[in-house]
C-alpha atoms as a PDB file:
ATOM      1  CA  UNK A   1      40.704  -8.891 -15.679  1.00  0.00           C
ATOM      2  CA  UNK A   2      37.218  -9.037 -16.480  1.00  0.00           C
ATOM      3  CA  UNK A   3      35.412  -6.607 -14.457  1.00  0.00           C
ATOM      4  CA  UNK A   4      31.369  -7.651 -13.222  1.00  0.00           C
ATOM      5  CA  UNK A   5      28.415  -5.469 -13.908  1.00  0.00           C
ATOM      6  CA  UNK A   6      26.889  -3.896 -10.788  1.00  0.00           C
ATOM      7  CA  UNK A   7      23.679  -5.714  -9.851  1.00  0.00           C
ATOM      8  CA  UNK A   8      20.954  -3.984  -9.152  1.00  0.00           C
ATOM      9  CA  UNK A   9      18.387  -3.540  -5.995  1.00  0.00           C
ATOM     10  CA  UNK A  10      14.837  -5.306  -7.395  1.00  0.00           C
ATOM     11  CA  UNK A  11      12.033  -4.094  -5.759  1.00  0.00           C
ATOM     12  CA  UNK A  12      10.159  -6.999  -4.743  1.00  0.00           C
ATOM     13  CA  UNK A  13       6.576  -6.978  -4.258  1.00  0.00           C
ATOM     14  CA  UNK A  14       4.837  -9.642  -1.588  1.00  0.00           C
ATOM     15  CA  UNK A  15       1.321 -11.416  -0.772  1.00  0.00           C
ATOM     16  CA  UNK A  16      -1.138  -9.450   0.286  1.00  0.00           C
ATOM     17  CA  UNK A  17      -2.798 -12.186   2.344  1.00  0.00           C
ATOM     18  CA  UNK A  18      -2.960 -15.899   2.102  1.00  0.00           C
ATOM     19  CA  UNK A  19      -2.925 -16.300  -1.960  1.00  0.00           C
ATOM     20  CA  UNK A  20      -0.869 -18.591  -3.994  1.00  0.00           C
ATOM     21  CA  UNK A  21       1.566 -16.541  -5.530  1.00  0.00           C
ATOM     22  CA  UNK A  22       1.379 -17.366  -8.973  1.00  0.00           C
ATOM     23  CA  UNK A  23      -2.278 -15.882  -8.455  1.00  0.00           C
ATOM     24  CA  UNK A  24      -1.361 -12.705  -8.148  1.00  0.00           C
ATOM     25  CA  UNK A  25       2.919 -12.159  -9.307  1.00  0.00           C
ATOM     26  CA  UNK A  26       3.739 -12.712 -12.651  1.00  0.00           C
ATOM     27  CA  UNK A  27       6.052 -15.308 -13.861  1.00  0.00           C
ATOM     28  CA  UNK A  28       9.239 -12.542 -14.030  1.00  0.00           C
ATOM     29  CA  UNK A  29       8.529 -11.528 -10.505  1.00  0.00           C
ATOM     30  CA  UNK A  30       8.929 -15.207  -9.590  1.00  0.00           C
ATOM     31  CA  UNK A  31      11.804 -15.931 -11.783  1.00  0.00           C
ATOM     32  CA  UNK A  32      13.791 -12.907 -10.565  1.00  0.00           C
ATOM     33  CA  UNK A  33      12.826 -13.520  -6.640  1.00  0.00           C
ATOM     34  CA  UNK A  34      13.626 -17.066  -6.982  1.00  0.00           C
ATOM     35  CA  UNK A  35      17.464 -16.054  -8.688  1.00  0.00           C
ATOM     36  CA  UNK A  36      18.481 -13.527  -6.116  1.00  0.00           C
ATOM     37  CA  UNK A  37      20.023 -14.626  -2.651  1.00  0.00           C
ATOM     38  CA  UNK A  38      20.245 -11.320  -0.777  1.00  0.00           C
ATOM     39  CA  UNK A  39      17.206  -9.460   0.616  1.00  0.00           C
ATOM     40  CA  UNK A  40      16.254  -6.692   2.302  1.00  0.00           C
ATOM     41  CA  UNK A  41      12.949  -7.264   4.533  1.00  0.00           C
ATOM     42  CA  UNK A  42      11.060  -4.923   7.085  1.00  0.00           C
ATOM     43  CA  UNK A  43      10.375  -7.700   9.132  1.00  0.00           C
ATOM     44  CA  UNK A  44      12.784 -11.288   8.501  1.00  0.00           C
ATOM     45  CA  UNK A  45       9.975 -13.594  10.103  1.00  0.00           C
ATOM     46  CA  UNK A  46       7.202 -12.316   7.489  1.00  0.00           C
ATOM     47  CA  UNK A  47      10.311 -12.064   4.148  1.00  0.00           C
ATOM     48  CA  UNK A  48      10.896 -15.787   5.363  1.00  0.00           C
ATOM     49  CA  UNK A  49       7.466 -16.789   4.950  1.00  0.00           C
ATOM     50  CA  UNK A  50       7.051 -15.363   1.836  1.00  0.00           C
ATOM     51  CA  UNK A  51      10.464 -16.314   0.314  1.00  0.00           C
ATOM     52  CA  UNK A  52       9.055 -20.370   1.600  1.00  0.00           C
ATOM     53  CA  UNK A  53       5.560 -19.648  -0.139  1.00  0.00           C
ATOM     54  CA  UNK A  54       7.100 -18.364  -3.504  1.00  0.00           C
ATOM     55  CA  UNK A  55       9.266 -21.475  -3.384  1.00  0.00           C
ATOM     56  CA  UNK A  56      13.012 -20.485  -3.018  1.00  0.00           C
ATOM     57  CA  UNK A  57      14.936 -23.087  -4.697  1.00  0.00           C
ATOM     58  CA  UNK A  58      17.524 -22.363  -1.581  1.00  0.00           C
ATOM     59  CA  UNK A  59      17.471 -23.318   1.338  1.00  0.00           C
ATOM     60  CA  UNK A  60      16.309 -20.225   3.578  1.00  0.00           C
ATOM     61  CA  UNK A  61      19.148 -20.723   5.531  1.00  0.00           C
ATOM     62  CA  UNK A  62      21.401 -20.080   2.901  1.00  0.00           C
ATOM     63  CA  UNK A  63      20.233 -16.889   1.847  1.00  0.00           C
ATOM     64  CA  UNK A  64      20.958 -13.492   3.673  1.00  0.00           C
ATOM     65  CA  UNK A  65      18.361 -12.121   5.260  1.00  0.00           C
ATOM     66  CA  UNK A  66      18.589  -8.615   6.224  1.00  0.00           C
ATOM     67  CA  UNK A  67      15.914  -6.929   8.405  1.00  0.00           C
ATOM     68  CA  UNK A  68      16.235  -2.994   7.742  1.00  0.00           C
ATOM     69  CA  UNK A  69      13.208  -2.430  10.357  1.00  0.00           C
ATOM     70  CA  UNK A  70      10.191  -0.373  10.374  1.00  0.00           C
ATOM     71  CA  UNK A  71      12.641   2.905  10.031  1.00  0.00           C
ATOM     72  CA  UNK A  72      15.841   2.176   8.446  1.00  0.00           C
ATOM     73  CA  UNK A  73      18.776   3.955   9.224  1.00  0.00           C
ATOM     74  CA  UNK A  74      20.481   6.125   6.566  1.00  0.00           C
ATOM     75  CA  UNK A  75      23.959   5.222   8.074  1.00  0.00           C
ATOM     76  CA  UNK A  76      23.384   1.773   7.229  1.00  0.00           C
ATOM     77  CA  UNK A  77      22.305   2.440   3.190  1.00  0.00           C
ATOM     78  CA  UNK A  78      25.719   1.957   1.938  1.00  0.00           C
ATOM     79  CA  UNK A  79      27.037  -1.285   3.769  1.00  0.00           C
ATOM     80  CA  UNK A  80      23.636  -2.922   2.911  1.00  0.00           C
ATOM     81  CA  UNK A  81      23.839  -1.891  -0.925  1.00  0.00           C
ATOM     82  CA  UNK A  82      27.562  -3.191  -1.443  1.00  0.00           C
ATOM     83  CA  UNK A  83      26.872  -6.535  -2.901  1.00  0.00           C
ATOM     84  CA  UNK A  84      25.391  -4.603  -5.855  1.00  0.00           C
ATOM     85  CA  UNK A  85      29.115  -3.299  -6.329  1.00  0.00           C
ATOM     86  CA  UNK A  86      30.171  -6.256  -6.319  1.00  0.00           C
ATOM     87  CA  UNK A  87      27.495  -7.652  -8.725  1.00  0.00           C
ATOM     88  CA  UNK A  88      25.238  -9.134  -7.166  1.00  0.00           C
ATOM     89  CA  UNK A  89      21.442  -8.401  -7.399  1.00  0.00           C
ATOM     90  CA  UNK A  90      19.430  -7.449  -4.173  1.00  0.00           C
ATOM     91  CA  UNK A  91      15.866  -7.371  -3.325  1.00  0.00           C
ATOM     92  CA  UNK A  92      13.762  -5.412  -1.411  1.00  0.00           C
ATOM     93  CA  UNK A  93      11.152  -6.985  -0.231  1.00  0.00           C
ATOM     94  CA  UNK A  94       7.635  -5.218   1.731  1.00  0.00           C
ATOM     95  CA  UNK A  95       5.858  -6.528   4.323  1.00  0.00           C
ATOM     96  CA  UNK A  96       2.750  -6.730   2.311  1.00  0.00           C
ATOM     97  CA  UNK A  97       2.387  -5.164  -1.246  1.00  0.00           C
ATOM     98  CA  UNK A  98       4.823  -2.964  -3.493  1.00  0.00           C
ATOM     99  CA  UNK A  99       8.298  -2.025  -1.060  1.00  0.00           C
ATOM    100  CA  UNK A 100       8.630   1.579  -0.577  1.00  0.00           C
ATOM    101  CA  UNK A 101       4.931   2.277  -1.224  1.00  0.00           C
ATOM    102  CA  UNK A 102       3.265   2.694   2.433  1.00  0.00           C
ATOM    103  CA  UNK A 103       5.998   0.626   3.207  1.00  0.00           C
ATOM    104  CA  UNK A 104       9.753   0.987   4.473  1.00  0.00           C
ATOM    105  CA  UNK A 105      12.577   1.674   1.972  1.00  0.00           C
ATOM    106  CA  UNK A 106      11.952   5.122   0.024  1.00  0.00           C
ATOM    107  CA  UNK A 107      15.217   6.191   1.117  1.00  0.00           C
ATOM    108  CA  UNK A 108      17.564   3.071   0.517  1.00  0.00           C
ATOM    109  CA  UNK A 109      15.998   3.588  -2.864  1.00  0.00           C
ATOM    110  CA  UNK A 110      17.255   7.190  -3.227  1.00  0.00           C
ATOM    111  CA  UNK A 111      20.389   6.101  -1.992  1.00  0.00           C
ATOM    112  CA  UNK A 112      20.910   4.074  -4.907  1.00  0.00           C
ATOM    113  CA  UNK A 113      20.299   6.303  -7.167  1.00  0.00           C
ATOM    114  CA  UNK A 114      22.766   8.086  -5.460  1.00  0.00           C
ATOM    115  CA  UNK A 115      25.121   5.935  -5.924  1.00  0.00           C
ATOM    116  CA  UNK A 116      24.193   5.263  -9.533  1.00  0.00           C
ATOM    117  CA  UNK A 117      23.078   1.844  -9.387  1.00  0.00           C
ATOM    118  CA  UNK A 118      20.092   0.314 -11.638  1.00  0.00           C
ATOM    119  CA  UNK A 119      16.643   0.169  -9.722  1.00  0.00           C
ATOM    120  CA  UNK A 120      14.302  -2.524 -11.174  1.00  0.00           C
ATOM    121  CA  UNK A 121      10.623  -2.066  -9.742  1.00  0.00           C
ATOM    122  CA  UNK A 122       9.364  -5.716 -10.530  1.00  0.00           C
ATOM    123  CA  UNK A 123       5.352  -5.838 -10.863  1.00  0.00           C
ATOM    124  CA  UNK A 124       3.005  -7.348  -8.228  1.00  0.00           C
ATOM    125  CA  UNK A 125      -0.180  -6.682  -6.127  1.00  0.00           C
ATOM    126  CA  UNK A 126      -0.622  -2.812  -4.729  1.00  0.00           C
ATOM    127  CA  UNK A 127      -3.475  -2.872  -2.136  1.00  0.00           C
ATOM    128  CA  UNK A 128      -3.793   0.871  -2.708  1.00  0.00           C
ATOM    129  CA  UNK A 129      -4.452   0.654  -6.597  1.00  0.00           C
ATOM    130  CA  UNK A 130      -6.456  -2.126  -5.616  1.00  0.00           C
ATOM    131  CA  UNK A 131      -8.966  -0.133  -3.410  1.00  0.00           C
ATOM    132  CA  UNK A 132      -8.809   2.850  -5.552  1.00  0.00           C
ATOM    133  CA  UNK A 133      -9.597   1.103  -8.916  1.00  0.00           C
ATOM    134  CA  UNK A 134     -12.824  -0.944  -7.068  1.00  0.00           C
ATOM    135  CA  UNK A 135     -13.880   2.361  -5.197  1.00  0.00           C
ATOM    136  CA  UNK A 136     -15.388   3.858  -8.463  1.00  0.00           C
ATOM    137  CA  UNK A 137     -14.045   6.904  -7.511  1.00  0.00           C
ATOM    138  CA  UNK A 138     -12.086   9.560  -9.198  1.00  0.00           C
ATOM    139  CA  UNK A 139      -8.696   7.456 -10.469  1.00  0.00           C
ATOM    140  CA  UNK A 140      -6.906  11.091 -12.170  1.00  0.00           C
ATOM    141  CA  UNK A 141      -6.619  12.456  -8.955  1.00  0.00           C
ATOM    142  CA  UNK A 142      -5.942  10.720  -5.601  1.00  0.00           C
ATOM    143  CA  UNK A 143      -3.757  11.443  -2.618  1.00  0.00           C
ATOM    144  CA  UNK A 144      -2.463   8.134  -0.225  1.00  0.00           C
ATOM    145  CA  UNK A 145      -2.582  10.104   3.230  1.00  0.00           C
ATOM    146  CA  UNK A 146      -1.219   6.972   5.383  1.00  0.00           C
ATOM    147  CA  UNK A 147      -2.705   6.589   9.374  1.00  0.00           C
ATOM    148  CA  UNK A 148      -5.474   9.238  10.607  1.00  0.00           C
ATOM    149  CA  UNK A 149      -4.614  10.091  14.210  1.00  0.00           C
ATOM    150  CA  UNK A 150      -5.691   7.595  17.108  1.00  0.00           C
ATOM    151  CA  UNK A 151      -6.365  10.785  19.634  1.00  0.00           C
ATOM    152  CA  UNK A 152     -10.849  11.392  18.818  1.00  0.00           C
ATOM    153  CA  UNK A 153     -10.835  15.104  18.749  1.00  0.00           C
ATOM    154  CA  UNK A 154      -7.916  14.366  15.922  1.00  0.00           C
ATOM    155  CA  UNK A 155      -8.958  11.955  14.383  1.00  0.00           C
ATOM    156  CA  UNK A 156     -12.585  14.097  13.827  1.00  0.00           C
ATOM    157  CA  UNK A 157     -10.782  16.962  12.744  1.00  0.00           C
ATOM    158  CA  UNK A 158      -8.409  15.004  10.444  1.00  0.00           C
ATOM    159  CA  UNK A 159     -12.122  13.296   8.628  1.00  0.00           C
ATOM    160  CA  UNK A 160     -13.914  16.741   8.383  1.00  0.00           C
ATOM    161  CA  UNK A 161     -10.114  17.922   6.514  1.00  0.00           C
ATOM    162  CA  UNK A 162     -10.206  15.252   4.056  1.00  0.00           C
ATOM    163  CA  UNK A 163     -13.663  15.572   3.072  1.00  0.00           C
ATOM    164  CA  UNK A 164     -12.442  19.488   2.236  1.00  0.00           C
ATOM    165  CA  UNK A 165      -9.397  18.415   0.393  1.00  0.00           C
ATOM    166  CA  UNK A 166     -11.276  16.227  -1.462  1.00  0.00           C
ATOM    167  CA  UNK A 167     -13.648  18.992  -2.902  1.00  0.00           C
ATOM    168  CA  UNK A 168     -16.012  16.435  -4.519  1.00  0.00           C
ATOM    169  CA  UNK A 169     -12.813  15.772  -7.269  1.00  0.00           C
ATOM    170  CA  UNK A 170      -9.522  14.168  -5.388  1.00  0.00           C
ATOM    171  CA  UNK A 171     -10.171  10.406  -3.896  1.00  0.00           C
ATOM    172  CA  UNK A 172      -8.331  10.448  -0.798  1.00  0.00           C
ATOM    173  CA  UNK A 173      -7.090   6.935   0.310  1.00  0.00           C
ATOM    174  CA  UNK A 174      -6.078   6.181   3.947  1.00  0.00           C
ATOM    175  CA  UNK A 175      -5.635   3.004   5.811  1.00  0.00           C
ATOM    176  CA  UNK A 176      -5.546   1.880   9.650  1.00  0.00           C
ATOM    177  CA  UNK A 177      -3.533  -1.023  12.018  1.00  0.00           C
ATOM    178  CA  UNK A 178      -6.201  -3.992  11.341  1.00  0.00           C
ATOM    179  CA  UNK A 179      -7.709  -3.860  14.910  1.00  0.00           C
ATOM    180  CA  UNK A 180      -8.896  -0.546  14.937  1.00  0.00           C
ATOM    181  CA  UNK A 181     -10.563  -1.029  11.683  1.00  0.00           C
ATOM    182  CA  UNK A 182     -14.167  -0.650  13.510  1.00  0.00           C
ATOM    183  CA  UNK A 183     -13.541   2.349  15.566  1.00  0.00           C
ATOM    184  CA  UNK A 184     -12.206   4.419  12.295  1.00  0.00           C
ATOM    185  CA  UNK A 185     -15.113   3.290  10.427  1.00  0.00           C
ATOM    186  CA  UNK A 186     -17.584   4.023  12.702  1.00  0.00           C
ATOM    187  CA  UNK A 187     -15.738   7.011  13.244  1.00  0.00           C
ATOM    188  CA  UNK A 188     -16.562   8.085   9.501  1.00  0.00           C
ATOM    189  CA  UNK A 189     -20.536   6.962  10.349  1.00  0.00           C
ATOM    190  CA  UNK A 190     -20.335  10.102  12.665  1.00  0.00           C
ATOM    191  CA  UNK A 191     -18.707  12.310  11.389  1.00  0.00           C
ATOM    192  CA  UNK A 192     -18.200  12.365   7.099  1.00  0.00           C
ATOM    193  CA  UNK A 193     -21.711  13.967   5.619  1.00  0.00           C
ATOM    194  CA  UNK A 194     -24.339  11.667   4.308  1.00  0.00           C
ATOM    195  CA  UNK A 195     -23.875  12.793   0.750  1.00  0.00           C
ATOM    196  CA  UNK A 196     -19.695  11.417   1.359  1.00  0.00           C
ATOM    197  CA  UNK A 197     -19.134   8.424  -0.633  1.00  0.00           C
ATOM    198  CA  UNK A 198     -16.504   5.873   1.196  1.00  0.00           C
ATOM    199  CA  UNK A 199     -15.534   2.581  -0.120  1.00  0.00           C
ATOM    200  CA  UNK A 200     -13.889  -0.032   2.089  1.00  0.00           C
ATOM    201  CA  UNK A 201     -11.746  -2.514   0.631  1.00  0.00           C
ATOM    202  CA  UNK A 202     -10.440  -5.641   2.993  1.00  0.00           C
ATOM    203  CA  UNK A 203      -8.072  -8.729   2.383  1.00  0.00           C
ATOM    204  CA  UNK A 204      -8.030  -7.903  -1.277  1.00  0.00           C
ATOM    205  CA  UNK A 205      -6.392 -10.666  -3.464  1.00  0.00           C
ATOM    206  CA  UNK A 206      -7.619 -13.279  -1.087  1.00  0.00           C
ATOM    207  CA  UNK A 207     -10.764 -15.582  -0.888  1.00  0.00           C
ATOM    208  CA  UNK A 208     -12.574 -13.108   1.339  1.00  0.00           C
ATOM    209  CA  UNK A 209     -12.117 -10.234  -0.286  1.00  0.00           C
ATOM    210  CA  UNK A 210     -14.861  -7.862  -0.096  1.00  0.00           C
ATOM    211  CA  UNK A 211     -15.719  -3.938  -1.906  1.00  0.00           C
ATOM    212  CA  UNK A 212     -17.971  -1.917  -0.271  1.00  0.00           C
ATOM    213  CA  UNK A 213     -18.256   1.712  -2.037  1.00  0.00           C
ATOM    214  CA  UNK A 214     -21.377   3.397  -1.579  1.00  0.00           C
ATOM    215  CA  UNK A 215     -22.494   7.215   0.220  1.00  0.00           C
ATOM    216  CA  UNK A 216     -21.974   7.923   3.846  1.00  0.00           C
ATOM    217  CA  UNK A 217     -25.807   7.543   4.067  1.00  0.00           C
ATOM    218  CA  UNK A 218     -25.981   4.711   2.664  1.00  0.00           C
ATOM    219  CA  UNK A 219     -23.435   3.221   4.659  1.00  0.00           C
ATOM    220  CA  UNK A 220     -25.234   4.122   7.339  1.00  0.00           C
ATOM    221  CA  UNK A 221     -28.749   2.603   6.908  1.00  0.00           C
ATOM    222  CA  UNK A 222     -26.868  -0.822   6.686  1.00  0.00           C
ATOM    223  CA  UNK A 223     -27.052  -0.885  10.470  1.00  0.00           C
ATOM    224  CA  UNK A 224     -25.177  -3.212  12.544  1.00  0.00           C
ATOM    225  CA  UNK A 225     -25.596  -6.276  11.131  1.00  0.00           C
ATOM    226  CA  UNK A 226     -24.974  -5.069   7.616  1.00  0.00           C
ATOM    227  CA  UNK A 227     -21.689  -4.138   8.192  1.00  0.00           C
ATOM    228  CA  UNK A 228     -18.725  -5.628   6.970  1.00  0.00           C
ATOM    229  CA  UNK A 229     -16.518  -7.064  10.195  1.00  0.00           C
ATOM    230  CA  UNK A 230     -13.468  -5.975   9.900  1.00  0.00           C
ATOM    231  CA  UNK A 231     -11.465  -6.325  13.286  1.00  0.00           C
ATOM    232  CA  UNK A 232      -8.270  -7.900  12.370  1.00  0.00           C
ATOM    233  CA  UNK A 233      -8.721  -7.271   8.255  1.00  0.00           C
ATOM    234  CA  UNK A 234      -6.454  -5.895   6.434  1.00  0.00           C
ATOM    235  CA  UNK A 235      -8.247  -2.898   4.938  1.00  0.00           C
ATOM    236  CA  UNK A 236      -8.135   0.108   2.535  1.00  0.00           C
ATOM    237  CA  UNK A 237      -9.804   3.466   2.495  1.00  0.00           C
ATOM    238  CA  UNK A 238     -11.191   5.619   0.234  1.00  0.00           C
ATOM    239  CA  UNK A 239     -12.602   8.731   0.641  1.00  0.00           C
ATOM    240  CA  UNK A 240     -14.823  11.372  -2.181  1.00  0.00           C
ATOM    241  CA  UNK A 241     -16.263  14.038  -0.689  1.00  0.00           C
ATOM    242  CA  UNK A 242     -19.474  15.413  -2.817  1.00  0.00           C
ATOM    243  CA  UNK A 243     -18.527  18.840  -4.521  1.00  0.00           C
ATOM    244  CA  UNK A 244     -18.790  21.809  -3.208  1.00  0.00           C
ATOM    245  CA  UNK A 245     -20.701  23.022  -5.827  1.00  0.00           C
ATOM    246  CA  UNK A 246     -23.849  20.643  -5.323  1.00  0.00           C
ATOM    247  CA  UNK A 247     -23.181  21.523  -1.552  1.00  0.00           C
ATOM    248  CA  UNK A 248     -23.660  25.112  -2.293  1.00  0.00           C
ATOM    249  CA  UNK A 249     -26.856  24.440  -4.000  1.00  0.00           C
ATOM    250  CA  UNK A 250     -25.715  25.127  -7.013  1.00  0.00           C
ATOM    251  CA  UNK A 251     -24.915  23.083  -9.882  1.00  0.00           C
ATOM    252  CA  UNK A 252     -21.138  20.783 -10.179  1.00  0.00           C
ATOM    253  CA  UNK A 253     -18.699  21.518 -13.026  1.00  0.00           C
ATOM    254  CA  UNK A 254     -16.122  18.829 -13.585  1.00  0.00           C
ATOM    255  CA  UNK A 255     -12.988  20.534 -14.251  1.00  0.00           C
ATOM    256  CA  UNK A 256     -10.154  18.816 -16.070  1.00  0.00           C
ATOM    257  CA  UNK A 257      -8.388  16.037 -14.187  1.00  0.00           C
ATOM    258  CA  UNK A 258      -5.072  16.348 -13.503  1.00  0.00           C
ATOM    259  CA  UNK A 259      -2.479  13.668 -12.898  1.00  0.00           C
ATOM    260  CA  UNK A 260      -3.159  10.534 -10.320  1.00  0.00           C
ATOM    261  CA  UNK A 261      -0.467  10.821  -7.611  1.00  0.00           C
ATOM    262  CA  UNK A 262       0.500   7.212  -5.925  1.00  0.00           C
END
């Protein structure tokens, strides 16, 4: 009896916004979204959108369609990874981007390894790498920090604590639900110091994408009618704090970068 290989869990990244997808996934990408028949989605209304834009040579109806949810459940890791046992590939698919990166799925992921199955990352558009390689900021050492706090006083306090942990030499990168996009940024206005530098990057990979990386201060004499509008934009965040050297007075000494976390 011959027995089948295990498959293995692709992770599949998705559009970023409304782009053709050859324009931004590689031919593989396609080739191996367009062969596999189970998924794993966040959310099945957006995975069925994308699986119809990337043209599925199934029916959607045919495939299976699992929605694992903004949290998925550890309990659940096992039954959903079975077909791979079985030999049969499975793809996780984000909401928007790479999965698992500021995105659902980090655990099913572990689980697999777990279990000893074969993970294939498969290459497509990463909104954060986007924003961080536009920014002009430091690239060797970054930190992703997710959602600043909604509550004011937090949200102030959380802004003055990034420009520290930045120390003028780690780009911190942060991002915000698409309707509050104004309110954090003119949050930052206040509160970041005019020597800050912040870069704003919104619905990258699409025809209105738009960079804006400059100082605080700068940022600031754009007045209203300068700025970008951003309600309802998908949007990225980067954040350099000037050293603290040259805040001291005194004069900056890069010191050797380190590694680039993502």
């Amino acid at each position: 009896m011959t027995v089948r290989p295990h498959g293995a869990l692709l992770l599949l990244p998705s559009l970023l916004g409304d782009t053709s997808a050859e324009q931004v996934l590689p031919a593989s990408t396609l080739a191996a979204a367009r062969a596999t028949s189970i998924f794993l989605a966040e959310n099945a209304k957006s995975a069925r959108a994308f699986l119809k834009a990337i043209g599925h040579p199934r029916p959607i109806a045919q495939l299976t369609l699992v929605e694992i949810g903004h949290e998925p459940q550890p309990a659940s890791f096992d039954a959903w990874l079975a077909p791979l046992l079985g030999g049969d590939d499975i793809a996780l698919v984000a909401e928007a981007g790479c999965p698992a990166v500021a995105d659902p799925g980090a655990g099913l992921v572990a689980r697999a390894h777990e279990l000893g199955l074969a993970v294939r990352p498969l290459v497509g558009p990463s909104s954060l790498l986007l924003a961080l390689m536009a920014s002009g900021m430091n690239g060797q050492r970054f930190r992703f920090v997710g959602y600043l706090p909604q509550d004011r006083q937090q949200l102030i306090a959380a802004i003055a604590a990034l420009e520290r942990a930045s120390g003028g030499e780690e780009t911190q990168l942060f991002i915000e639900t698409p309707y509050r996009n104004e309110r954090l940024l003119q949050a930052l206005l206040d509160h970041c110091r005019g020597d800050t530098r912040l870069a704003v990057a919104a619905d990258l990979t699409t025809a209105r994408e738009r960079v804006l990386s400059q100082s605080i201060r700068r940022w600031r004499a754009l007045g209203a009618a300068g700025m970008p509008a951003l309600a309802r934009h998908p949007a990225v965040y980067a954040l350099l704090s000037a050293p603290a050297q040259a805040l001291a007075g005194g004069s900056a000494r890069g010191r050797r970068p380190g590694s680039g976390r993502q």
